[in-house]
N, C-alpha and C. Protein backbone atom coordinates (compact mmCIF):
# COMPACT_ATOMS: atom_id res chain seq x y z
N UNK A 1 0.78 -1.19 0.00
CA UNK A 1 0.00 0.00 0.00
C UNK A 1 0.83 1.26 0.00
N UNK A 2 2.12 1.29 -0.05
CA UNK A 2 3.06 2.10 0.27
C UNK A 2 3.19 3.01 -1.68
N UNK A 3 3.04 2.14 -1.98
CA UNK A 3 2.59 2.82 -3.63
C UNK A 3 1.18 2.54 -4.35
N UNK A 4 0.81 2.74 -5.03
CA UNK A 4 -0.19 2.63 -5.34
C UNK A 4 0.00 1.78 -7.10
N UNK A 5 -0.81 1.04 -7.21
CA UNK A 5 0.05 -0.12 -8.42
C UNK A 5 0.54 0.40 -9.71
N UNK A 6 -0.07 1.46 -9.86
CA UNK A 6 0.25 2.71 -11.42
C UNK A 6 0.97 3.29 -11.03
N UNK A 7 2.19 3.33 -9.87
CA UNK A 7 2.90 4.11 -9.33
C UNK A 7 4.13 4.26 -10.33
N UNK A 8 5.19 4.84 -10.70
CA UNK A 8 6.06 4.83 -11.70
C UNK A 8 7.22 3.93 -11.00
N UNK A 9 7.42 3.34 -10.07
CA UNK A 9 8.13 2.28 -9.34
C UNK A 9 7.99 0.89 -10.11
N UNK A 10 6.69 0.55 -9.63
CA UNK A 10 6.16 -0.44 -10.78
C UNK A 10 5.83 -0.59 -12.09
N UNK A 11 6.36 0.68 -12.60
CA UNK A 11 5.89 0.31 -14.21
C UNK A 11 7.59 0.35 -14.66
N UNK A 12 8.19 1.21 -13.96
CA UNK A 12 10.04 0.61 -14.74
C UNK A 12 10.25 -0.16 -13.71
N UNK A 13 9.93 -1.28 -12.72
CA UNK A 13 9.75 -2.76 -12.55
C UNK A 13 9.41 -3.64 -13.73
N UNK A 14 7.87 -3.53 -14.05
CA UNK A 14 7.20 -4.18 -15.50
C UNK A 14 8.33 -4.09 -16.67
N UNK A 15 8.32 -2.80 -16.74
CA UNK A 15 9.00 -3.17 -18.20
C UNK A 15 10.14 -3.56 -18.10
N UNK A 16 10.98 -4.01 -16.92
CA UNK A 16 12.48 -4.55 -17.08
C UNK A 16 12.10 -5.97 -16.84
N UNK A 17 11.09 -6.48 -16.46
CA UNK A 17 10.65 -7.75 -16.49
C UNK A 17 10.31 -8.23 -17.31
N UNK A 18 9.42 -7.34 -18.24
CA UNK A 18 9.24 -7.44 -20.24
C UNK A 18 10.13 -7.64 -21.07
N UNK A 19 11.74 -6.80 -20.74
CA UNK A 19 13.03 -7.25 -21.22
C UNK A 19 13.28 -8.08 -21.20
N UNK A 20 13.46 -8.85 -19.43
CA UNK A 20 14.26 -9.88 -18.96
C UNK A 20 13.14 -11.17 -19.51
N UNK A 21 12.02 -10.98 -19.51
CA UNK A 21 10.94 -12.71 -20.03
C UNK A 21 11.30 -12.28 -21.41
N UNK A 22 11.39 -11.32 -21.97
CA UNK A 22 11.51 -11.54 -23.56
C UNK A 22 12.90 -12.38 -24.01
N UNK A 23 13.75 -12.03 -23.97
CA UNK A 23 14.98 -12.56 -23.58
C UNK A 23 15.53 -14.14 -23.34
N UNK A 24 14.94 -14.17 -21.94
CA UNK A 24 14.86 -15.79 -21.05
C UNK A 24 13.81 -16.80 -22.15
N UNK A 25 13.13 -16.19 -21.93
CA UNK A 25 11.67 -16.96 -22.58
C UNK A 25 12.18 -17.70 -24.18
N UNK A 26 12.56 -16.75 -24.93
CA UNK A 26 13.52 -17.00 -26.31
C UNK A 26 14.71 -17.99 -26.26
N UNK A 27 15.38 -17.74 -24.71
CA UNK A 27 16.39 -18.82 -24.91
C UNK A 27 15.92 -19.69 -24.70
N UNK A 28 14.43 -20.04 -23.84
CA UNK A 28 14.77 -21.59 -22.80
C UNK A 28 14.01 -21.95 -24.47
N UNK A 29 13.24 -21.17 -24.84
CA UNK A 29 12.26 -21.95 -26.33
C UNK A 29 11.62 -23.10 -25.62
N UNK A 30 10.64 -22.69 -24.51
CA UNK A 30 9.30 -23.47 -24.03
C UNK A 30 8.54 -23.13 -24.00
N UNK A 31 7.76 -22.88 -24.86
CA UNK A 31 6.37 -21.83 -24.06
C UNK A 31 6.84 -21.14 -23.52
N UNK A 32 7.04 -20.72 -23.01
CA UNK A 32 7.04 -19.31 -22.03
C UNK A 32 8.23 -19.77 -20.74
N UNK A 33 8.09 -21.05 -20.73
CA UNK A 33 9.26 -21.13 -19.56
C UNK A 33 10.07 -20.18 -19.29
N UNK A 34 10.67 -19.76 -18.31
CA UNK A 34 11.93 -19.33 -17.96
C UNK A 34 12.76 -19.83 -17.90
N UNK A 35 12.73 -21.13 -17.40
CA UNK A 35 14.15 -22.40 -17.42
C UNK A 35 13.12 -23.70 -17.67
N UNK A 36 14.20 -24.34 -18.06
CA UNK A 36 13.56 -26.13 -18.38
C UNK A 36 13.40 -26.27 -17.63
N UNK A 37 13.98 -26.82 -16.33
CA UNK A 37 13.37 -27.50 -15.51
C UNK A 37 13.09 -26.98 -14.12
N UNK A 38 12.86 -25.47 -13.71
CA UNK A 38 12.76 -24.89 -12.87
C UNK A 38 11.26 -23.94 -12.99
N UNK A 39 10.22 -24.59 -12.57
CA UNK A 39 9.23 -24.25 -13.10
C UNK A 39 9.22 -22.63 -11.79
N UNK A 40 10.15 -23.37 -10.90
CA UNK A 40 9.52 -21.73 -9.72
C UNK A 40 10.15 -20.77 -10.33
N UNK A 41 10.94 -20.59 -11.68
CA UNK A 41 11.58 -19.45 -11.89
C UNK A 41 10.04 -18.63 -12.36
N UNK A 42 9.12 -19.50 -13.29
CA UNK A 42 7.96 -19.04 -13.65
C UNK A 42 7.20 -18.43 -12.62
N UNK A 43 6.98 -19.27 -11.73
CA UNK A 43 5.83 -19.48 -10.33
C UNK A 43 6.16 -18.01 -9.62
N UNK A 44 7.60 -17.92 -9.59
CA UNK A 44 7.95 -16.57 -8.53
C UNK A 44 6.81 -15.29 -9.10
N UNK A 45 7.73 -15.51 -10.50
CA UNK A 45 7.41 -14.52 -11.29
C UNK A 45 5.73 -13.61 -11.37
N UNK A 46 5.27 -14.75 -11.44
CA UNK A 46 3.91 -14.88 -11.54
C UNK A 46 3.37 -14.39 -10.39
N UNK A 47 3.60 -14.63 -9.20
CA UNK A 47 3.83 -14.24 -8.10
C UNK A 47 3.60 -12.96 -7.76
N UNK A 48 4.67 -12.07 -8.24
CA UNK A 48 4.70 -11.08 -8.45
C UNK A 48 4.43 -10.04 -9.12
N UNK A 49 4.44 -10.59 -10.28
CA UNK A 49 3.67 -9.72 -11.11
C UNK A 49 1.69 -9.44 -11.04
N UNK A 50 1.16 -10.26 -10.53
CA UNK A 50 -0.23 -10.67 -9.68
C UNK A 50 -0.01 -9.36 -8.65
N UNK A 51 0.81 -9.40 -7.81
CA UNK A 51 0.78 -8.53 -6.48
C UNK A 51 0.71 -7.23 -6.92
N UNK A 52 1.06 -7.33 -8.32
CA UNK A 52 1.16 -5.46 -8.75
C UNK A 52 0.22 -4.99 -9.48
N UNK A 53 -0.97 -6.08 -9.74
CA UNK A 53 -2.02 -6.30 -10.62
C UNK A 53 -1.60 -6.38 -12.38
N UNK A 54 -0.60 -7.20 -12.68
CA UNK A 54 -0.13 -7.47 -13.82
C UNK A 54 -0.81 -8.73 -14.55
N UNK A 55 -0.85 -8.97 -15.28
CA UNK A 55 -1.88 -9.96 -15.89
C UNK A 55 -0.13 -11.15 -16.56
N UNK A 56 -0.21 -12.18 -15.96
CA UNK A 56 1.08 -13.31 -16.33
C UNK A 56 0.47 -13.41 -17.52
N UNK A 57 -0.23 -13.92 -18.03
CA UNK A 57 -0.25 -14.18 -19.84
C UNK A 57 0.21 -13.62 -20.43
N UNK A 58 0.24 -12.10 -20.30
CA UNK A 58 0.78 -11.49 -21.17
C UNK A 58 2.30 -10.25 -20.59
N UNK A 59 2.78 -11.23 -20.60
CA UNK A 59 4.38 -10.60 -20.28
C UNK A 59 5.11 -10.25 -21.61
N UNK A 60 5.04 -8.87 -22.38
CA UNK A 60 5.99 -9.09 -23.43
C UNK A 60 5.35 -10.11 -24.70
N UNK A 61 6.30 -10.56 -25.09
CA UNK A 61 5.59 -11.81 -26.06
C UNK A 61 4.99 -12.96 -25.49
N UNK A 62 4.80 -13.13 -24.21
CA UNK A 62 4.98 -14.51 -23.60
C UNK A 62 3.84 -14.36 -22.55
N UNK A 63 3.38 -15.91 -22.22
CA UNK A 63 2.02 -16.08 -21.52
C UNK A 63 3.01 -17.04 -20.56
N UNK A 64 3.15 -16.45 -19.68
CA UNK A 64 4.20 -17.22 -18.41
C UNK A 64 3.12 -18.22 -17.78
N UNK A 65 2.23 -18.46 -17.79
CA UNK A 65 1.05 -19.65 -17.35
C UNK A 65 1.30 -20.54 -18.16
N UNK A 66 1.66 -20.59 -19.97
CA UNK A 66 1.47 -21.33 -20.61
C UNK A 66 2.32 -22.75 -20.59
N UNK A 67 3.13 -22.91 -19.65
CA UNK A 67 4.03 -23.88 -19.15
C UNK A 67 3.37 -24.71 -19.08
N UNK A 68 2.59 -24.55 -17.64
CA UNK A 68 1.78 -25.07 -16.45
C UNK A 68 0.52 -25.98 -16.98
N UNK A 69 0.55 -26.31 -18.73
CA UNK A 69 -0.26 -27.19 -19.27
C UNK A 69 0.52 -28.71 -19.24
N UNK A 70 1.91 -28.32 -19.25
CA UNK A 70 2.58 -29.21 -19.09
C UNK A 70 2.88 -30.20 -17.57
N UNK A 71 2.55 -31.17 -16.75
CA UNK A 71 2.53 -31.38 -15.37
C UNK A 71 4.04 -32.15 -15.29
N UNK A 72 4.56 -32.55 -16.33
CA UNK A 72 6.12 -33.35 -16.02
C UNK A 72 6.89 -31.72 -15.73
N UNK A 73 6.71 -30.69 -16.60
CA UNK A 73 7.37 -29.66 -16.73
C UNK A 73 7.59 -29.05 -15.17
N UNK A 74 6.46 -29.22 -14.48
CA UNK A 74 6.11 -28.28 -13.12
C UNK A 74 6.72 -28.96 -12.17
N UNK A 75 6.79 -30.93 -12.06
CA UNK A 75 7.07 -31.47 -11.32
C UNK A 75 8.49 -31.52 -11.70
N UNK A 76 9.20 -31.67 -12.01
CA UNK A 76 11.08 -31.56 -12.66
C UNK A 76 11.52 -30.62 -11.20
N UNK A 77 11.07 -30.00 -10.37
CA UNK A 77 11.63 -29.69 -9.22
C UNK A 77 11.10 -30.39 -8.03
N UNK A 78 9.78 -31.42 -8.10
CA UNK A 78 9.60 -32.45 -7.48
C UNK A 78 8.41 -31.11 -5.96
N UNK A 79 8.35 -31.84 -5.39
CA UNK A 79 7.08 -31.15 -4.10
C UNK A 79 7.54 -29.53 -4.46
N UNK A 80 8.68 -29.00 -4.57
CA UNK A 80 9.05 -27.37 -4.53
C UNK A 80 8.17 -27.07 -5.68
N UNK A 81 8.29 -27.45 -6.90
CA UNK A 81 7.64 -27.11 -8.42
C UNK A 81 6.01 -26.97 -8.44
N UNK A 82 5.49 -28.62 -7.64
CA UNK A 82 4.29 -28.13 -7.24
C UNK A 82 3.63 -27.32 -6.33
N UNK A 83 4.02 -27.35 -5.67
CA UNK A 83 3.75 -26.36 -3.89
C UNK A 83 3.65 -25.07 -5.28
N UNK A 84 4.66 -24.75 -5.73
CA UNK A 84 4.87 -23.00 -6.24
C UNK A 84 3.93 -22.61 -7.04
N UNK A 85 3.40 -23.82 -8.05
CA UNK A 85 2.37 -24.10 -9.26
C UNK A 85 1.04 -23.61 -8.73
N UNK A 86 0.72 -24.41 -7.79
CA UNK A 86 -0.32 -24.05 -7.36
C UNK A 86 -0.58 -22.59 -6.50
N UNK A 87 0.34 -22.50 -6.17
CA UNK A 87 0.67 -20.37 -5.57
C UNK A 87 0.30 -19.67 -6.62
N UNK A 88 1.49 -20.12 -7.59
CA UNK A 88 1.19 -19.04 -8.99
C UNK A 88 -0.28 -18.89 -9.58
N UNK A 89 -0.70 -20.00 -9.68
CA UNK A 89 -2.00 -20.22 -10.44
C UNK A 89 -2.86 -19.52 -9.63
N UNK A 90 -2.83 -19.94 -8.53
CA UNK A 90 -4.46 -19.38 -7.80
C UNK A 90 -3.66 -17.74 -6.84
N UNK A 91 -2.89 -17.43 -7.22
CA UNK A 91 -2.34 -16.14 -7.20
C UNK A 91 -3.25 -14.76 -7.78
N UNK A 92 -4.05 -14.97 -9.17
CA UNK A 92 -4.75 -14.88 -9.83
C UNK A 92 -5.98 -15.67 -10.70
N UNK A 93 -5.91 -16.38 -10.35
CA UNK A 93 -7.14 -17.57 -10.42
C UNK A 93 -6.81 -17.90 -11.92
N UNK A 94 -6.15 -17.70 -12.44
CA UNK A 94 -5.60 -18.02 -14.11
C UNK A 94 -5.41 -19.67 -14.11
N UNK A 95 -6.26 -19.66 -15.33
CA UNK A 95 -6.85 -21.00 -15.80
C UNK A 95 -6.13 -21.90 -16.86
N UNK A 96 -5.94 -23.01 -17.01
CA UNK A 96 -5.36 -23.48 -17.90
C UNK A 96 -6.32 -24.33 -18.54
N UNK A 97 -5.35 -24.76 -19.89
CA UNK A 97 -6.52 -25.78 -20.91
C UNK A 97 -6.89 -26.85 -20.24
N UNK A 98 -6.35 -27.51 -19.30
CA UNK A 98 -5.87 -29.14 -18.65
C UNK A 98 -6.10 -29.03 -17.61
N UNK A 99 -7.87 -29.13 -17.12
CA UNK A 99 -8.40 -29.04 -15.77
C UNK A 99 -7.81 -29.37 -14.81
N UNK A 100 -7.24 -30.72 -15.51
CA UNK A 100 -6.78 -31.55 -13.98
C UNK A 100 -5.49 -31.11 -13.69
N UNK A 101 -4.76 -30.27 -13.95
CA UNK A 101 -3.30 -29.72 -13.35
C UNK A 101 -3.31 -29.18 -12.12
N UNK A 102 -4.55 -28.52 -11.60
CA UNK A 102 -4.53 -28.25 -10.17
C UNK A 102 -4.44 -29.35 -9.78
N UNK A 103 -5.20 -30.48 -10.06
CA UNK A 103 -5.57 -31.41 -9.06
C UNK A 103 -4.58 -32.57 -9.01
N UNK A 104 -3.49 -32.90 -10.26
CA UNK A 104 -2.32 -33.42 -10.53
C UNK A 104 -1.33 -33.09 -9.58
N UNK A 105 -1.50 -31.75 -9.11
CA UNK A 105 -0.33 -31.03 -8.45
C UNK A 105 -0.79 -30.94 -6.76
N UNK A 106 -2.30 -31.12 -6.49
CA UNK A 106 -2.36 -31.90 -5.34
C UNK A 106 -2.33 -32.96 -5.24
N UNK A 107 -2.30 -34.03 -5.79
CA UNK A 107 -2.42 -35.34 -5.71
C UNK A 107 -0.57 -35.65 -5.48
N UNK A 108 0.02 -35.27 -6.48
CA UNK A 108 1.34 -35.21 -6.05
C UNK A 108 1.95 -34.47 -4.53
N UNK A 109 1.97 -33.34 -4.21
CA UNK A 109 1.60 -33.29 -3.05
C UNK A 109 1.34 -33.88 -1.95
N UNK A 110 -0.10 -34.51 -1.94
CA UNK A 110 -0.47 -35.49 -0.67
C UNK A 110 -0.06 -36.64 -0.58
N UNK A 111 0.25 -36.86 -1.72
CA UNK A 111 1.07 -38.10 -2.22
C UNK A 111 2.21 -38.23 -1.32
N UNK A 112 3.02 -36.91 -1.42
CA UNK A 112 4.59 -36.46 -0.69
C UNK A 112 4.16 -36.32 0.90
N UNK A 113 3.40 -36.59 1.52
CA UNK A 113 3.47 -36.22 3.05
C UNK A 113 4.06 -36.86 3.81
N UNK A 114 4.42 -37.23 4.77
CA UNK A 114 5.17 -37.30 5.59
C UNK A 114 4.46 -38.28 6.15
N UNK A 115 5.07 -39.38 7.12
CA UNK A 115 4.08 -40.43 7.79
C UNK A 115 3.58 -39.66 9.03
N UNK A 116 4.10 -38.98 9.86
CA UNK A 116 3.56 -38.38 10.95
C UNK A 116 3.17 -37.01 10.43
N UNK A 117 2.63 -36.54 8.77
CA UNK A 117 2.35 -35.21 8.63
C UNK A 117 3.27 -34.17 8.85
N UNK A 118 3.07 -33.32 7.54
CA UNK A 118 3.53 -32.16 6.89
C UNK A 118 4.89 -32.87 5.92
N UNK A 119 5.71 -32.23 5.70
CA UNK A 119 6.33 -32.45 4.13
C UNK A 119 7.80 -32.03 4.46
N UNK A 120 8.88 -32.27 3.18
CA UNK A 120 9.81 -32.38 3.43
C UNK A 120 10.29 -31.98 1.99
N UNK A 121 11.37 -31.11 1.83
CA UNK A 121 11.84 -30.73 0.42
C UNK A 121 12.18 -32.18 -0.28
N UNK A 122 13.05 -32.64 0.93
CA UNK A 122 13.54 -34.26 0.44
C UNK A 122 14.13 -35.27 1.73
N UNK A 123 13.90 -36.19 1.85
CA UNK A 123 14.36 -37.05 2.83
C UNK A 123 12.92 -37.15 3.38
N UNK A 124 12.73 -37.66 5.02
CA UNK A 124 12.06 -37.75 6.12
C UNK A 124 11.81 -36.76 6.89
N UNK A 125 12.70 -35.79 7.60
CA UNK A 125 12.51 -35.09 7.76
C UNK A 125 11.69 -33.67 8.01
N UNK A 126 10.63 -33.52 8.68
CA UNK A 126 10.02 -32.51 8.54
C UNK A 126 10.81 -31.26 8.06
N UNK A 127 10.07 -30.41 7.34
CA UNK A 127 10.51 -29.11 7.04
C UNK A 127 9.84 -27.96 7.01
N UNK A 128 9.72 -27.55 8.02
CA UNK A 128 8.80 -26.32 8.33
C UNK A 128 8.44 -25.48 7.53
N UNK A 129 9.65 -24.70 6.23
CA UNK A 129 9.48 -23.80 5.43
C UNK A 129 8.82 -24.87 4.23
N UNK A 130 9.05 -25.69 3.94
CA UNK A 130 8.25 -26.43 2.82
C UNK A 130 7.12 -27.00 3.45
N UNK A 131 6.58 -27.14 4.70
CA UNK A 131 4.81 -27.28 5.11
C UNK A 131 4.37 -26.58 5.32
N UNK A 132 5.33 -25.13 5.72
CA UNK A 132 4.17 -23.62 5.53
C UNK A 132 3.72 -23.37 4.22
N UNK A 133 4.77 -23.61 3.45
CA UNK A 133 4.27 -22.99 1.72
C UNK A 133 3.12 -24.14 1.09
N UNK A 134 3.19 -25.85 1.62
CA UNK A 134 2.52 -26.39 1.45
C UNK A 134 1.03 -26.29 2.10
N UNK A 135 0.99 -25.58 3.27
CA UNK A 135 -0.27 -25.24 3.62
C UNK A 135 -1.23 -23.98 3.02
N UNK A 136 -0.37 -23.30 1.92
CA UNK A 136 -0.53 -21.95 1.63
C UNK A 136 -1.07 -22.00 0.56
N UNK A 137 -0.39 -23.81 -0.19
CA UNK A 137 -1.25 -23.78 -1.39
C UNK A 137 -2.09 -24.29 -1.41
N UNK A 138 -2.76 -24.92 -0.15
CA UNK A 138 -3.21 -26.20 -0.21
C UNK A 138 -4.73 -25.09 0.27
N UNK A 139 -4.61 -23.89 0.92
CA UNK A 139 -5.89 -23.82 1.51
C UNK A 139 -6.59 -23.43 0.74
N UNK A 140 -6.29 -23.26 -0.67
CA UNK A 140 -7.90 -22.90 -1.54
C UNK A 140 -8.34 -23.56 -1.98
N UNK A 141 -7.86 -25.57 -1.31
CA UNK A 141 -8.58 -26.33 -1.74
C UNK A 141 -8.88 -27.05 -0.58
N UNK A 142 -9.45 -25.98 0.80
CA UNK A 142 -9.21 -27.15 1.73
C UNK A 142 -11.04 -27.46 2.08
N UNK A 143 -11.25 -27.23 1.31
CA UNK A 143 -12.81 -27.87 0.93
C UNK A 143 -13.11 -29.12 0.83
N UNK A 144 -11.49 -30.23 0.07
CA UNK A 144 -11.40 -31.38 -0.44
C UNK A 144 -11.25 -32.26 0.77
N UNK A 145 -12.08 -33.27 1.15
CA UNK A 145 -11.87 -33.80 2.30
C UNK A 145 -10.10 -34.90 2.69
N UNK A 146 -9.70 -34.83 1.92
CA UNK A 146 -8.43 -35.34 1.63
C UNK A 146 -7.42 -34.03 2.20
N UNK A 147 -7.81 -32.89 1.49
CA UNK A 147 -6.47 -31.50 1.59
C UNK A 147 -6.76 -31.31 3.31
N UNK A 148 -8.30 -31.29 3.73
CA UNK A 148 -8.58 -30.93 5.11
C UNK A 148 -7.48 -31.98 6.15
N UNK A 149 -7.93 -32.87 5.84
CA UNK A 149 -6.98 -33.94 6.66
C UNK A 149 -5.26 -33.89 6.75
N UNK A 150 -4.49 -33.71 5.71
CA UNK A 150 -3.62 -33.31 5.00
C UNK A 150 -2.98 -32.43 6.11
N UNK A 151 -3.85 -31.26 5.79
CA UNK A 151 -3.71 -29.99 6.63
C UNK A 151 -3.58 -29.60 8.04
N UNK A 152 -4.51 -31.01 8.64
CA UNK A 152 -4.38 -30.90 10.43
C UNK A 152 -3.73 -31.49 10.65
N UNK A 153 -3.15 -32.76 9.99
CA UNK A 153 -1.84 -33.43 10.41
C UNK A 153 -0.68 -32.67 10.33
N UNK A 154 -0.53 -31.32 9.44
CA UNK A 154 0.61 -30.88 9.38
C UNK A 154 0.44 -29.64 10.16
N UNK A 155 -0.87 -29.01 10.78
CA UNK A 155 -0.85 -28.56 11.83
C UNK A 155 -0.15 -28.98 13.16
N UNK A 156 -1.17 -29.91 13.20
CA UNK A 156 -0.50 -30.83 14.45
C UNK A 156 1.18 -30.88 14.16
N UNK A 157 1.81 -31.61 13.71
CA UNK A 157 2.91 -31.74 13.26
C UNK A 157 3.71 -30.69 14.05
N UNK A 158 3.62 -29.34 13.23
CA UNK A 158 4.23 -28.38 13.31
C UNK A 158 3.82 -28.01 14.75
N UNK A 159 2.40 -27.94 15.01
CA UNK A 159 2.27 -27.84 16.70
C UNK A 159 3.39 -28.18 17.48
N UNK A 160 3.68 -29.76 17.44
CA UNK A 160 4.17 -30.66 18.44
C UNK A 160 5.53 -30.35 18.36
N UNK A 161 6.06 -29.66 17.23
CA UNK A 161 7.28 -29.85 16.80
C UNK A 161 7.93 -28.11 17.84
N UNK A 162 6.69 -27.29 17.67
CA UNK A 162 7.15 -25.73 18.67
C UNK A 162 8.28 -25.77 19.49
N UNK A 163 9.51 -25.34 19.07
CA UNK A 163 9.77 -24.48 20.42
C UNK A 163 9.24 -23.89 21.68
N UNK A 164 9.14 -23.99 22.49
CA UNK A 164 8.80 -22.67 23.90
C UNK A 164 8.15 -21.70 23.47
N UNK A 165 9.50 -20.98 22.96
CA UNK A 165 9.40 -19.55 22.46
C UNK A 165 8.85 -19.32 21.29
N UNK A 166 8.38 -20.38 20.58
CA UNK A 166 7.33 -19.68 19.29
C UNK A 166 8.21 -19.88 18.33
N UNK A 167 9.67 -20.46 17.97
CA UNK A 167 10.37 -20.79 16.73
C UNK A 167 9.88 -22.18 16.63
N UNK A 168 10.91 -22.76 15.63
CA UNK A 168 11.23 -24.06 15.74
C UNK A 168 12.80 -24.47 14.48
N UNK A 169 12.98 -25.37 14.93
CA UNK A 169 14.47 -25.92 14.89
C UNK A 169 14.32 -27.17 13.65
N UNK A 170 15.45 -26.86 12.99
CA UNK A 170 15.58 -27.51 11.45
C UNK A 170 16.97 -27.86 11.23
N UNK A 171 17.32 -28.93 11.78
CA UNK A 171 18.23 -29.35 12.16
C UNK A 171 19.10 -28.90 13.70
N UNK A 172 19.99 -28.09 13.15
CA UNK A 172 21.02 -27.74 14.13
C UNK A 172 20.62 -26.28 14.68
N UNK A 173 19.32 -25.50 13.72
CA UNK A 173 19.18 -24.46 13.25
C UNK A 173 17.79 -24.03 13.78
N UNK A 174 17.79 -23.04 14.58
CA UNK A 174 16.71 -22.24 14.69
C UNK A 174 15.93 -21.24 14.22
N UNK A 175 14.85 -21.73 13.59
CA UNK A 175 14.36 -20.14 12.81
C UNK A 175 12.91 -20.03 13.40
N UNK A 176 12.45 -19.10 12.49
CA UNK A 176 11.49 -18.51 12.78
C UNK A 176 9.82 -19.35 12.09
């Protein structure tokens, strides 16, 4: 709220982002990708450009959603690719041809949980920053009696897992 979205901050933001996807987009020669196999380079993007009220389809020459028809493309970073997919997308509620890609990208997902709940970039391991972002994408579908369940186990989880003081510890490592 500190600018207002037509602010001249954000529009020489936009257009150096119009440079940089025109550019990227041409080399990776995917649809619109930004990288082959890094679908969050898209997802960030998307991300952001949403927050400034920018429309992702049309970046420059390029429809930065148009990846996300692809589901091997999104998963190539494995739970990170989807977790982000589903941010980006319902970031702006932007639709794709291939209904079932939301639901591909939860199914993969719940698929990935953890036996005692919540998720893990990789290994066993709980990982706090990858079951917050997984709860973040998960709640605009927590209607699905599967995502609901999903969701209180990795509540709980993360409950049990608290620090005292309101952090919690990831390995050797205390954060926030």
């Amino acid at each position: 709220g500190y600018y207002s979205k037509n602010h001249k901050y954000f529009a020489d933001y936009y257009d150096r982002i119009v440079e940089k996807v025109n550019t990227t987009a041409a080399k990776v020669n995917l649809n619109g990708a930004l990288h082959k196999h890094k679908s969050t380079d898209n997802s960030r993007l998307i991300v952001a450009l949403s927050s400034i009220g920018k429309d992702a389809r049309t970046v420059g020459n390029w429809n930065l959603t148009a990846p996300y028809e692809d589901f091997n493309w999104i998963k190539k970073q494995g739970i990170n690719g989807t977790i982000w997919a589903l941010i980006a997308l319902d970031s702006n509620h932007y639709a794709t041809s291939d209904p079932t890609i939301r639901q591909q990208c939860l199914d993969y997902i719940l698929n990935a949980e953890l036996k005692e709940g919540g998720w893990s970039l990789s290994g066993t391991n709980l990982d706090v920053d990858i079951t917050g972002m997984t709860l973040q994408a998960l709640y605009p579908y927590k209607d699905q009696p599967n995502v609901a369940a999903a969701a209180e186990r990795a509540l709980s989880r993360l409950s049990k897992d608290q620090l005292s003081n309101g952090g919690f510890r990831y390995g050797t490592v205390e954060t926030s």
